[in-house]
C-alpha atoms as a PDB file:
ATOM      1  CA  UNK A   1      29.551  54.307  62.953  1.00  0.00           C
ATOM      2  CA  UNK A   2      32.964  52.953  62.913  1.00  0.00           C
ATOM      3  CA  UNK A   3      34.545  52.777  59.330  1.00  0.00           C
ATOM      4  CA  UNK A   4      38.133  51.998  59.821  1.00  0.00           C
ATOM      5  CA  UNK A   5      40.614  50.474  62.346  1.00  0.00           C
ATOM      6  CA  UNK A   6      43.945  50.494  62.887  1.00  0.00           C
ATOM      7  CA  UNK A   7      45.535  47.635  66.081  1.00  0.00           C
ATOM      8  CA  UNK A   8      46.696  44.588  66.770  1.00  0.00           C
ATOM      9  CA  UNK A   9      45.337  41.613  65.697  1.00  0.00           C
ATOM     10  CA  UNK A  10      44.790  39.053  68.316  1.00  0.00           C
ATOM     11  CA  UNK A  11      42.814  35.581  67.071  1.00  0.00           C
ATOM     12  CA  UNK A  12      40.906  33.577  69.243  1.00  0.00           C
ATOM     13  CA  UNK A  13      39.602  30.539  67.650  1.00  0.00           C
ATOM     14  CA  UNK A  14      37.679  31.619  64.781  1.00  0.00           C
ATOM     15  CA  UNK A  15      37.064  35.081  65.449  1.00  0.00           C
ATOM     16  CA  UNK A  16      39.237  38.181  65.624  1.00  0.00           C
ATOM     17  CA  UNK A  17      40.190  40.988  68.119  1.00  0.00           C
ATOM     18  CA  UNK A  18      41.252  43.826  67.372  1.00  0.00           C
ATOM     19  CA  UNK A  19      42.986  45.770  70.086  1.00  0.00           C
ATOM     20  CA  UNK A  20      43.219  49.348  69.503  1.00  0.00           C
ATOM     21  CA  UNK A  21      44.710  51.838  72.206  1.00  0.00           C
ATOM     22  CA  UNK A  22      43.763  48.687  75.486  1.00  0.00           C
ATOM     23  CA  UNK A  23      40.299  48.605  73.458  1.00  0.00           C
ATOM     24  CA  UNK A  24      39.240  45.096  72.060  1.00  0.00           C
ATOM     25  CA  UNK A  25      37.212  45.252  68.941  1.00  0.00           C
ATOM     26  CA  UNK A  26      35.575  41.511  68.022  1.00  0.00           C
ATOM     27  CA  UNK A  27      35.978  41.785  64.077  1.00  0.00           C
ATOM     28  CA  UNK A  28      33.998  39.570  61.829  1.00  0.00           C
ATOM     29  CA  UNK A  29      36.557  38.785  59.089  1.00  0.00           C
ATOM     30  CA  UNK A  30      37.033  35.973  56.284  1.00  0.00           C
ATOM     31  CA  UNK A  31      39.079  33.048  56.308  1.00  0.00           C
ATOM     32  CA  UNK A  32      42.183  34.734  54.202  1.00  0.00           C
ATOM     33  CA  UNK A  33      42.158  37.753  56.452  1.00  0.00           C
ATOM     34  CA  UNK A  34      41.726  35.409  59.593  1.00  0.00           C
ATOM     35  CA  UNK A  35      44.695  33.731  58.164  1.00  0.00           C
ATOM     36  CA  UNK A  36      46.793  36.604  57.920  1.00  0.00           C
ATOM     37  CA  UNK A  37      46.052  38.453  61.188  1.00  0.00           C
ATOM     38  CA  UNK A  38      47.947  35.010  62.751  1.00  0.00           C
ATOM     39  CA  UNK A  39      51.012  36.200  61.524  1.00  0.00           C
ATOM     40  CA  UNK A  40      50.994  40.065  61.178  1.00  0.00           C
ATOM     41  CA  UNK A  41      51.644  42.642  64.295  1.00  0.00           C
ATOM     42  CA  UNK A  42      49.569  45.569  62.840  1.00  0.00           C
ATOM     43  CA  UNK A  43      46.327  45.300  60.383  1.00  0.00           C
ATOM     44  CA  UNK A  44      43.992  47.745  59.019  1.00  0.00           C
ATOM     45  CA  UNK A  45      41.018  47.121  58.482  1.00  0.00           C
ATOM     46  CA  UNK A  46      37.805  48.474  56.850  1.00  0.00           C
ATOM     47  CA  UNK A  47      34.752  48.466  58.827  1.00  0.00           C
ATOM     48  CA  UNK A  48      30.981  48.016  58.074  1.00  0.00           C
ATOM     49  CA  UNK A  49      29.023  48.191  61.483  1.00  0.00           C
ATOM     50  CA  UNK A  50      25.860  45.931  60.970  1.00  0.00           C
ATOM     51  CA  UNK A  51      23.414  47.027  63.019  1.00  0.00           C
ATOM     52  CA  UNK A  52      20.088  44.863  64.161  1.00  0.00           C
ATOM     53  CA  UNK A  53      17.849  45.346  66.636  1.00  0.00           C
ATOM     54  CA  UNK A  54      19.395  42.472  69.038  1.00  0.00           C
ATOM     55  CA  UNK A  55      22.995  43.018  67.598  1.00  0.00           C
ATOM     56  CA  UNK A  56      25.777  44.933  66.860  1.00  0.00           C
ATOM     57  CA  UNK A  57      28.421  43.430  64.542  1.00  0.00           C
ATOM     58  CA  UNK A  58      31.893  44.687  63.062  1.00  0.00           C
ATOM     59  CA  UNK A  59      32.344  43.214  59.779  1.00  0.00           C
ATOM     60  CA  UNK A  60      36.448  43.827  58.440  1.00  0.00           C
ATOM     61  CA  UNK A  61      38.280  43.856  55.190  1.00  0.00           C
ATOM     62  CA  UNK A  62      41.512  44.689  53.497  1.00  0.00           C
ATOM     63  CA  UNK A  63      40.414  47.133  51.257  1.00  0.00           C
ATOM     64  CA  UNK A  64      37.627  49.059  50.334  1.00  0.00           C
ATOM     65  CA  UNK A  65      36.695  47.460  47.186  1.00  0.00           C
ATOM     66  CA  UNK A  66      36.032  44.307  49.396  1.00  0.00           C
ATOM     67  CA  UNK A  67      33.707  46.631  51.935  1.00  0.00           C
ATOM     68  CA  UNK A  68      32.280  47.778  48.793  1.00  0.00           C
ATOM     69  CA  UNK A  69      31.585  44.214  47.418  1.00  0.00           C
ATOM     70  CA  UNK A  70      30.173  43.475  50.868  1.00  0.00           C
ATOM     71  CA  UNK A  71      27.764  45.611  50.775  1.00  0.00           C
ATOM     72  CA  UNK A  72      26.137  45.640  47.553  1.00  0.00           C
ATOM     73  CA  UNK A  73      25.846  41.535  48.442  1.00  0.00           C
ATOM     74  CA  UNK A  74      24.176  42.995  51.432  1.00  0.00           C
ATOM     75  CA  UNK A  75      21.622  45.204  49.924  1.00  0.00           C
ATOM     76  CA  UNK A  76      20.325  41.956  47.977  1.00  0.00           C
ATOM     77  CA  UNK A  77      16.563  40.654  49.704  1.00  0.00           C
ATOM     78  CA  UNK A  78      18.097  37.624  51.166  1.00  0.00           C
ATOM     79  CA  UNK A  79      21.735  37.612  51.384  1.00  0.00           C
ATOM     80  CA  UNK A  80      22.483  38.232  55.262  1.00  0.00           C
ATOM     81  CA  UNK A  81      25.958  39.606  56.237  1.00  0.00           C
ATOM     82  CA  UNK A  82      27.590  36.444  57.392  1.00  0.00           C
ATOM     83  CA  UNK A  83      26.569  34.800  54.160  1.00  0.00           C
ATOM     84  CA  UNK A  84      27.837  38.133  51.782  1.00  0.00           C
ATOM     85  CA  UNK A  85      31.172  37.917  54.105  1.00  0.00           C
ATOM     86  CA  UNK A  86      31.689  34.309  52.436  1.00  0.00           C
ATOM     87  CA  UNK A  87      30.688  35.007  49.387  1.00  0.00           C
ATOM     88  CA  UNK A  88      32.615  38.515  49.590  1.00  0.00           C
ATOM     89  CA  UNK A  89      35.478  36.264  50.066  1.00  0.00           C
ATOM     90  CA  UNK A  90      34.985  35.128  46.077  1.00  0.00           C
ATOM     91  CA  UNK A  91      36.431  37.939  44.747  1.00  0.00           C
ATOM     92  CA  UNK A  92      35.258  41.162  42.687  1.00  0.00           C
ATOM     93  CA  UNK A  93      36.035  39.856  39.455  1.00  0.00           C
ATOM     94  CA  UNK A  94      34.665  36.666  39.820  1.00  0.00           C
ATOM     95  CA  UNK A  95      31.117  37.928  40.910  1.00  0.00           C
ATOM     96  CA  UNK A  96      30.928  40.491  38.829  1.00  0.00           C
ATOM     97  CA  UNK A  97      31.750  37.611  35.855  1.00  0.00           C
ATOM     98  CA  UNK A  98      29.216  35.529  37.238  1.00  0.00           C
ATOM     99  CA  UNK A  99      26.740  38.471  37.540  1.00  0.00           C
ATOM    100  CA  UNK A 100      27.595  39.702  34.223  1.00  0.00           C
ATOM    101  CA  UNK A 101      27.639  35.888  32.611  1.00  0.00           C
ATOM    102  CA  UNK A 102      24.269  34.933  35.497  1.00  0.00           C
ATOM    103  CA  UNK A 103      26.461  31.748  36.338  1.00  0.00           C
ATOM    104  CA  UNK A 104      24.337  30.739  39.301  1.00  0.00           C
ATOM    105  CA  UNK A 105      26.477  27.608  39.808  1.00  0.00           C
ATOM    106  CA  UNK A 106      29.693  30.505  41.455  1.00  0.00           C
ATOM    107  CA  UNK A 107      26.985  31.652  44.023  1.00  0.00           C
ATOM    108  CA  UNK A 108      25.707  28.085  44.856  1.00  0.00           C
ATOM    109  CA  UNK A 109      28.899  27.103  45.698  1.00  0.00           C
ATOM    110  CA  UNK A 110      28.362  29.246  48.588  1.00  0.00           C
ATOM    111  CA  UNK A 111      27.071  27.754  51.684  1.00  0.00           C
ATOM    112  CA  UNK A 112      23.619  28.555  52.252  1.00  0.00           C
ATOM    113  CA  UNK A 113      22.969  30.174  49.168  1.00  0.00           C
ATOM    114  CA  UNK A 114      20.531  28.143  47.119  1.00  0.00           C
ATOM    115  CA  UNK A 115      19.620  28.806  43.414  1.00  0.00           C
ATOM    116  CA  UNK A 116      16.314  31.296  43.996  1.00  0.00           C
ATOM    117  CA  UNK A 117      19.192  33.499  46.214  1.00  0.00           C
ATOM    118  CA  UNK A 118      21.449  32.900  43.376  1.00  0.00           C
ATOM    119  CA  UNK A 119      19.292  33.792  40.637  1.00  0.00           C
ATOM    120  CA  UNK A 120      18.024  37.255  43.204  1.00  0.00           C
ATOM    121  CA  UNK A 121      22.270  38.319  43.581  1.00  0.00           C
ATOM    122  CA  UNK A 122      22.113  38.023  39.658  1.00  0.00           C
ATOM    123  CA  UNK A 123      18.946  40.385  39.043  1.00  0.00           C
ATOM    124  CA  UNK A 124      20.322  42.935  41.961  1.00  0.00           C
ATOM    125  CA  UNK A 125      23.442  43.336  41.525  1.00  0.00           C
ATOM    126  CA  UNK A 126      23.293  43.501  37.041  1.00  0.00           C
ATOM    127  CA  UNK A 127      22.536  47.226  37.244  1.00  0.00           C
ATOM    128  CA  UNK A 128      24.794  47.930  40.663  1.00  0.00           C
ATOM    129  CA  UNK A 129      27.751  45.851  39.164  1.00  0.00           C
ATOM    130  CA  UNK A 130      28.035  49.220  36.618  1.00  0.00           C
ATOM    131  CA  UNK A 131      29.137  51.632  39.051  1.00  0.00           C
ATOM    132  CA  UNK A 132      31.709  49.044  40.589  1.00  0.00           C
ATOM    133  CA  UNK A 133      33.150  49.301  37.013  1.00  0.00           C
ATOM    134  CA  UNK A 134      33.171  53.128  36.741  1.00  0.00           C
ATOM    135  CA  UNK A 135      35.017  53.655  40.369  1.00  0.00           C
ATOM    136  CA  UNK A 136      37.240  50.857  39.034  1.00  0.00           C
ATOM    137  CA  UNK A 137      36.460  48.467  42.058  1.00  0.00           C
ATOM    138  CA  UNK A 138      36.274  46.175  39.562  1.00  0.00           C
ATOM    139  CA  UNK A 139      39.856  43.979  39.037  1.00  0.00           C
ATOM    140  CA  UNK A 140      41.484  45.278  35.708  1.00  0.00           C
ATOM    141  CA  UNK A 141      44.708  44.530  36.943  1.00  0.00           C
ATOM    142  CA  UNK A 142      47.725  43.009  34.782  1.00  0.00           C
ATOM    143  CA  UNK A 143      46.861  41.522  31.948  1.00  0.00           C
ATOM    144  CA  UNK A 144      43.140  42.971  32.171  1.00  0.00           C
ATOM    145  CA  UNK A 145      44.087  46.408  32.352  1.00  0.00           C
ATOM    146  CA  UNK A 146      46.505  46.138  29.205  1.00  0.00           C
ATOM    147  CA  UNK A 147      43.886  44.286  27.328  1.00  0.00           C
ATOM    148  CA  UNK A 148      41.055  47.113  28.112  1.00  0.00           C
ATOM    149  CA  UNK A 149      43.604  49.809  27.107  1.00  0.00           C
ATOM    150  CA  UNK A 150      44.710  48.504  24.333  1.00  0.00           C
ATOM    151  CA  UNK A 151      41.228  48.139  22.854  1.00  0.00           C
ATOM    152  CA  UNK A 152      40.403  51.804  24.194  1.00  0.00           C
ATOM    153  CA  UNK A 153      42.706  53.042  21.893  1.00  0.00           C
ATOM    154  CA  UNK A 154      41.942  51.056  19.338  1.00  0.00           C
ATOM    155  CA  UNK A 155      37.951  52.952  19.777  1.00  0.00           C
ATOM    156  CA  UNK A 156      36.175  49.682  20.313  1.00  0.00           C
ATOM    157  CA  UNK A 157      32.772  50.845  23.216  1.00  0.00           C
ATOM    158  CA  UNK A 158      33.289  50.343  26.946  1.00  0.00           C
ATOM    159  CA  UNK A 159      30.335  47.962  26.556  1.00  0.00           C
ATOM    160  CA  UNK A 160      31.862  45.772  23.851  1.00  0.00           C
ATOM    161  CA  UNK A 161      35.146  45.817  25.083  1.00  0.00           C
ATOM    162  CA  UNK A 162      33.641  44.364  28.475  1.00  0.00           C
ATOM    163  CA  UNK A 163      31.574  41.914  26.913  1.00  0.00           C
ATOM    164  CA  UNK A 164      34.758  40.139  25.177  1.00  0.00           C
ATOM    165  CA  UNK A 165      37.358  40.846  28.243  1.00  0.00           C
ATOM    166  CA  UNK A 166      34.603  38.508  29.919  1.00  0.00           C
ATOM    167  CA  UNK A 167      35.373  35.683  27.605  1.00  0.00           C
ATOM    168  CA  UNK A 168      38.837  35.417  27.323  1.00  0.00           C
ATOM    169  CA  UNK A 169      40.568  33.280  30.050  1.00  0.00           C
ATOM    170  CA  UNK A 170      42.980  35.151  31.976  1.00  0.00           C
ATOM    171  CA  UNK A 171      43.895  31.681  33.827  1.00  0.00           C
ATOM    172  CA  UNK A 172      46.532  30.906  31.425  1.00  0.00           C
ATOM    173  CA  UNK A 173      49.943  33.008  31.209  1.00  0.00           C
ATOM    174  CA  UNK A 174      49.305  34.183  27.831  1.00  0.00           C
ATOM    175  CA  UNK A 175      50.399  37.277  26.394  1.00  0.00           C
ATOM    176  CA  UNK A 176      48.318  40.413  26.280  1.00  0.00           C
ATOM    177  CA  UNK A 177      49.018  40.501  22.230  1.00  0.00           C
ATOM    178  CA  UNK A 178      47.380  37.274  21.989  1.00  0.00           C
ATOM    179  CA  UNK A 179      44.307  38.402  24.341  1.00  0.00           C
ATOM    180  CA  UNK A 180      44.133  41.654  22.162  1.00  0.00           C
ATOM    181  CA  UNK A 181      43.955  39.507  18.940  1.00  0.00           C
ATOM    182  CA  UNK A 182      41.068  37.042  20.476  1.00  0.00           C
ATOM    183  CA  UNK A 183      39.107  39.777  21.954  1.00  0.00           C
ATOM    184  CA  UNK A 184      39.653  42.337  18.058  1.00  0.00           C
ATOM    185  CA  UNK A 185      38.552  38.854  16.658  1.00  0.00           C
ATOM    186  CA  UNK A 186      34.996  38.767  19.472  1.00  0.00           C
ATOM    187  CA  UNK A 187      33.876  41.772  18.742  1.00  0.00           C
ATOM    188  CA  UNK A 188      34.368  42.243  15.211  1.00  0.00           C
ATOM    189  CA  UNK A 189      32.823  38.569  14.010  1.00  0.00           C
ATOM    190  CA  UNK A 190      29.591  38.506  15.090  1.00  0.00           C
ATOM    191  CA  UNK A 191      28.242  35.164  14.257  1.00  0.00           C
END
């Protein structure tokens, strides 16, 4: 199986080719890395090799947390891997938020994923979405990761301290003080 490549990126229409020592490798990719392989010399990708009886398809991503994504999306009765590129292409956080808060309406917004696919990704992925947290695929970056370790020192659970980082709204530049105070305030006032 291939798992990673290393070439030059070479786009041709809507698809990608990677060239690697005079080989061409067609690379299924999403928009964003489409995007960037137009302007870079080198990219790197990470490689899932989908293979069907009729087919054999490279899928490619930046990182391995998106490969990871990608393929617990994949493992879901359903969800084929063009559609669990797209939706791939969401973002950790946000499905795991949407998983977490089973906000069918962020999978929907997916072409070709109706609601009973939807609702399926939410029931799947709930238990999966743990281990994505444990080998930190999840995005705790900035703001996130200051909130979480402030309120690990502070001896609040894992578990609660997740279930009130998933309410605050990181979309407005506010400081981490004031996201420590609202989430201390969550999980201490239970209504």
């Amino acid at each position: 199986m291939i798992g990673y490549l290393h070439g030059q990126p070479k786009v041709v229409g809507t698809s990608l080719l990677l060239i690697v020592q005079g080989v061409g490798y067609q690379v299924l990719v999403g928009q964003a890395l489409l995007d960037l392989a137009r302007t870079s010399e080198t990219l790197e990708l990470y490689i899932h090799t989908h293979v069907r009886e009729d087919a054999l398809d490279l899928f490619g991503f930046a990182d391995l947390r998106q490969k990871e994504m990608f393929e617990l999306l994949l493992s879901v009765s359903g969800v084929g891997p063009k559609t669990a590129l797209v939706l791939t292409e969401l973002g950790a956080d946000v499905i795991s938020r949407a998983v977490q808060e089973a906000d069918v309406s962020v999978f929907t917004s997916v072409p070709r994923v109706g609601k009973k696919v939807a609702q399926k990704i939410i029931i799947d992925l709930k238990s999966k979405l743990g281990s994505l947290h444990d080998l930190s695929l999840a995005s705790d970056v900035g703001p996130v990761s200051d909130v979480r370790a402030a309120l690990e020192s502070l001896g609040f659970s894992e578990h609660d301290i997740d279930v009130a980082i998933n309410k605050l709204d990181f979309s407005q530049p506010i400081e981490a003080a004031a996201h420590i105070k609202t989430a201390i305030k969550l999980m201490t006032h239970h209504d």
